[in-house]
Protein backbone atom coordinates (compact mmCIF):
# COMPACT_ATOMS: atom_id res chain seq x y z
CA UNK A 1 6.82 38.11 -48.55
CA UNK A 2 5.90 38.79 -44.82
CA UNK A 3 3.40 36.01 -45.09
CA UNK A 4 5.30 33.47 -46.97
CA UNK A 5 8.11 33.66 -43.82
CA UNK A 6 5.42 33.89 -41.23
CA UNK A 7 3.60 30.46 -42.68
CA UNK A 8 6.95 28.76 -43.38
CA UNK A 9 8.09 29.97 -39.87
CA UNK A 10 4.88 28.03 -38.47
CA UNK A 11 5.15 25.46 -40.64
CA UNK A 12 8.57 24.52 -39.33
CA UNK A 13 7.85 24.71 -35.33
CA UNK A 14 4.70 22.54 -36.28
CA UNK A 15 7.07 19.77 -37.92
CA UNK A 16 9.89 20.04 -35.54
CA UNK A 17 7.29 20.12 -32.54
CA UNK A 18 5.54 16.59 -34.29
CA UNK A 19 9.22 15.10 -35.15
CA UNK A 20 10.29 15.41 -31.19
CA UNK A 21 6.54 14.71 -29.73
CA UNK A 22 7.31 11.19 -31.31
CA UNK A 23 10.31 10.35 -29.38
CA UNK A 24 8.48 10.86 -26.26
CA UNK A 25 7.20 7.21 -25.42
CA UNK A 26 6.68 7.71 -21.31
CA UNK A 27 5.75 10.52 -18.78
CA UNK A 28 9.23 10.79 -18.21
CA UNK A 29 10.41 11.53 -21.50
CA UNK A 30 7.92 14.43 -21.90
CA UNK A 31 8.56 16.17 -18.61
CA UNK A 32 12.55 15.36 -18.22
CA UNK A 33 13.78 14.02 -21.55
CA UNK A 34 14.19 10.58 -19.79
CA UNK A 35 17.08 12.50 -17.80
CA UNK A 36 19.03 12.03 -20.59
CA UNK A 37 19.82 16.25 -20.02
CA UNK A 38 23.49 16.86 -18.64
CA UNK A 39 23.08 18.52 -15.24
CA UNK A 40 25.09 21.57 -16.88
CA UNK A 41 23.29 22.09 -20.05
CA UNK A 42 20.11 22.01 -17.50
CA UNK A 43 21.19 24.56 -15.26
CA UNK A 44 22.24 26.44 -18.33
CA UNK A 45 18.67 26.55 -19.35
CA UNK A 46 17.65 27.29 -15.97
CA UNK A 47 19.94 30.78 -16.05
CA UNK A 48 18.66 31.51 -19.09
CA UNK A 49 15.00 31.74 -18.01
CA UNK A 50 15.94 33.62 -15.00
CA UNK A 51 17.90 35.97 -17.21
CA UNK A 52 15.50 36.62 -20.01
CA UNK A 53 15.06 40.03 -21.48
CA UNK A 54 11.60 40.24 -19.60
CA UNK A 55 13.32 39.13 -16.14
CA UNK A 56 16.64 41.16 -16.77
CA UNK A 57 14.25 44.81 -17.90
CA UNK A 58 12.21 44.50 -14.89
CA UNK A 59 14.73 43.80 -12.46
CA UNK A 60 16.48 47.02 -14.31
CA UNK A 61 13.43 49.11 -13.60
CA UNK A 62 12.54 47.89 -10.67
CA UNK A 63 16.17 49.02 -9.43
CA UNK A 64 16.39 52.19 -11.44
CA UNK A 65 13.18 53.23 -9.79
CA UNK A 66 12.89 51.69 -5.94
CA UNK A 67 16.93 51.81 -5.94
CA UNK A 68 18.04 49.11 -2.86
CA UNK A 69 14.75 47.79 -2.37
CA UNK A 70 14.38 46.82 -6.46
CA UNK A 71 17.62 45.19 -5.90
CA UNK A 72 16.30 42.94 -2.85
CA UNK A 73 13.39 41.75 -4.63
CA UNK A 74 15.80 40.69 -7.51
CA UNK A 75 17.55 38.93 -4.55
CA UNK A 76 14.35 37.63 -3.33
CA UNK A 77 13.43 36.06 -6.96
CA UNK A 78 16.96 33.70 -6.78
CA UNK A 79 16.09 32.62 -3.53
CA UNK A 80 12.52 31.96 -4.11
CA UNK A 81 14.41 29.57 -6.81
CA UNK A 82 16.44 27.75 -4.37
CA UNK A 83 13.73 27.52 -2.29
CA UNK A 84 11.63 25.92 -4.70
CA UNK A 85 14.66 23.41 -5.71
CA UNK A 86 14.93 22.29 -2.09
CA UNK A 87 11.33 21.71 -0.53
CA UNK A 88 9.55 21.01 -3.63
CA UNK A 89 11.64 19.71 -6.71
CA UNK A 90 13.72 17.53 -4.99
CA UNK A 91 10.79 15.49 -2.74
CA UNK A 92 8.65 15.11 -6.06
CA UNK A 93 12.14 13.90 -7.78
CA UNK A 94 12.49 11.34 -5.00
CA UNK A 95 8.39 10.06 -5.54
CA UNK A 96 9.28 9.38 -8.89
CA UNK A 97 6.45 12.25 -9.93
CA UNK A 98 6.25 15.30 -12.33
CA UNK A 99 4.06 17.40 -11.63
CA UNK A 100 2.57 18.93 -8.00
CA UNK A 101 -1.19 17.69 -8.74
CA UNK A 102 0.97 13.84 -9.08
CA UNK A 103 2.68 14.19 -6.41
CA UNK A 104 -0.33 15.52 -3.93
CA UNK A 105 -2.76 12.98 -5.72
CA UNK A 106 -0.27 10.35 -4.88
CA UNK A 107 0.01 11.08 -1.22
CA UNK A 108 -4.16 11.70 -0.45
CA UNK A 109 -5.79 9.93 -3.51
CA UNK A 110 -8.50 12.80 -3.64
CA UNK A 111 -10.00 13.05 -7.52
CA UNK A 112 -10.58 16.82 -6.77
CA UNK A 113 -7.50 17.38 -6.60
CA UNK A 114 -6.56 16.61 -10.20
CA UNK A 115 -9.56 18.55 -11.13
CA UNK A 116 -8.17 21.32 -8.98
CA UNK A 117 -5.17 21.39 -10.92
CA UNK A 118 -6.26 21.17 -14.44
CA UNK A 119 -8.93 24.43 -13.39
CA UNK A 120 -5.93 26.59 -11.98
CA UNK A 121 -3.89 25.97 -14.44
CA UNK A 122 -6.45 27.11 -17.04
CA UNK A 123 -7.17 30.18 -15.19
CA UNK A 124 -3.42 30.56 -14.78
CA UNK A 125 -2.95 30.65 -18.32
CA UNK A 126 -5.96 32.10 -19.38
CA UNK A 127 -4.83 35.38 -17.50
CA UNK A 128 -1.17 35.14 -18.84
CA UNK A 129 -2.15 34.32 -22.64
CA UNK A 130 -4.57 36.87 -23.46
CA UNK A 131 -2.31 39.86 -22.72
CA UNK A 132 0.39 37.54 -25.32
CA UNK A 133 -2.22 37.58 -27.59
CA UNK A 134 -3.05 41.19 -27.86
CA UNK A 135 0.66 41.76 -27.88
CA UNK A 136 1.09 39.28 -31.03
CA UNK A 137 -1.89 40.78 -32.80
CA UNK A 138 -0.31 44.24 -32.24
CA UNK A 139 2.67 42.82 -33.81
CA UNK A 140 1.41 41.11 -36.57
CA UNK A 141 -0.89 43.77 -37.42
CA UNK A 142 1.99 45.92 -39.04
CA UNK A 143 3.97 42.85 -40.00
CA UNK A 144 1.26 41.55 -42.26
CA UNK A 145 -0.70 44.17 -42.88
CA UNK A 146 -4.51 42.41 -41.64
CA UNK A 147 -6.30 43.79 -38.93
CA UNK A 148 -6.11 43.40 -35.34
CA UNK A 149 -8.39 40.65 -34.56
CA UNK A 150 -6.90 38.61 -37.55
CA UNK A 151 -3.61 38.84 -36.26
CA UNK A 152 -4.88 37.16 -32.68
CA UNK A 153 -6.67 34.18 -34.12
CA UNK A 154 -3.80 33.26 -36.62
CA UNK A 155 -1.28 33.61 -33.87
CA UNK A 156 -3.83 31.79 -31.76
């Protein structure tokens, strides 16, 4: 039965993920839904990623166990937001670009620097998926009853 819901689960983000992939005919409407997103229902989203469970245990911990100084680094991480809003979302809005490597590329027309940016993000993720992955093959190890390195390359 655990199988059934986990293929059926999959099966579903794979069709919803193709169904909404197909709407997307521009840059624009991959990155920013053609800013067809209320400002609202944006920021909404916004809150909700700074308020995650992973955001809103570690700031927990952090305060439980450093006391004011946890707090101030929970401080820190909203205005590191704000910061980021002001000096980097806003000039890349106003170039009409997505993405940092398009908006750098666009102001010194270097190739490496595309190249730059495809490698770091790679090594970016590399680093932040594999500890996912041994975390979803610990889960699905239980769940479904295969072994460990089974559980990483189906999630994978």
């Amino acid at each position: 039965m655990a199988i059934a819901v986990f293929v059926v689960f999959v099966g579903l983000v794979l069709a919803v993920s193709s169904h909404t992939s197909k709407k997307a005919s521009s840059v624009g409407g991959y990155f920013v839904a053609n800013s067809s997103i209320h400002w609202g229902v944006n920021g909404i989203a916004f809150a909700g990623g700074y308020l995650s469970v992973a955001s809103f245990l570690g700031i927990a911990g952090l305060i439980a166990f450093f006391g004011y100084d946890g707090f101030l680094y929970s401080i820190g991480f909203l205005a590191g937001w704000i910061v980021a809003l002001f000096v980097i979302a806003e000039p890349m809005k106003r170039r009409g670009t997505f993405t940092f490597s398009d908006a750098l590329n666009r102001s010194f027309r270097r190739p490496g620097i595309q190249l730059a940016a495809g490698l770091s993000v790679l090594v970016v993720s590399l680093f932040y998926l594999v500890p996912q992955m041994v975390g979803a093959g610990v889960l699905v190890e239980p769940l479904l009853g295969i072994p460990h390195y089974w559980g990483v390359i189906i999630v994978g």
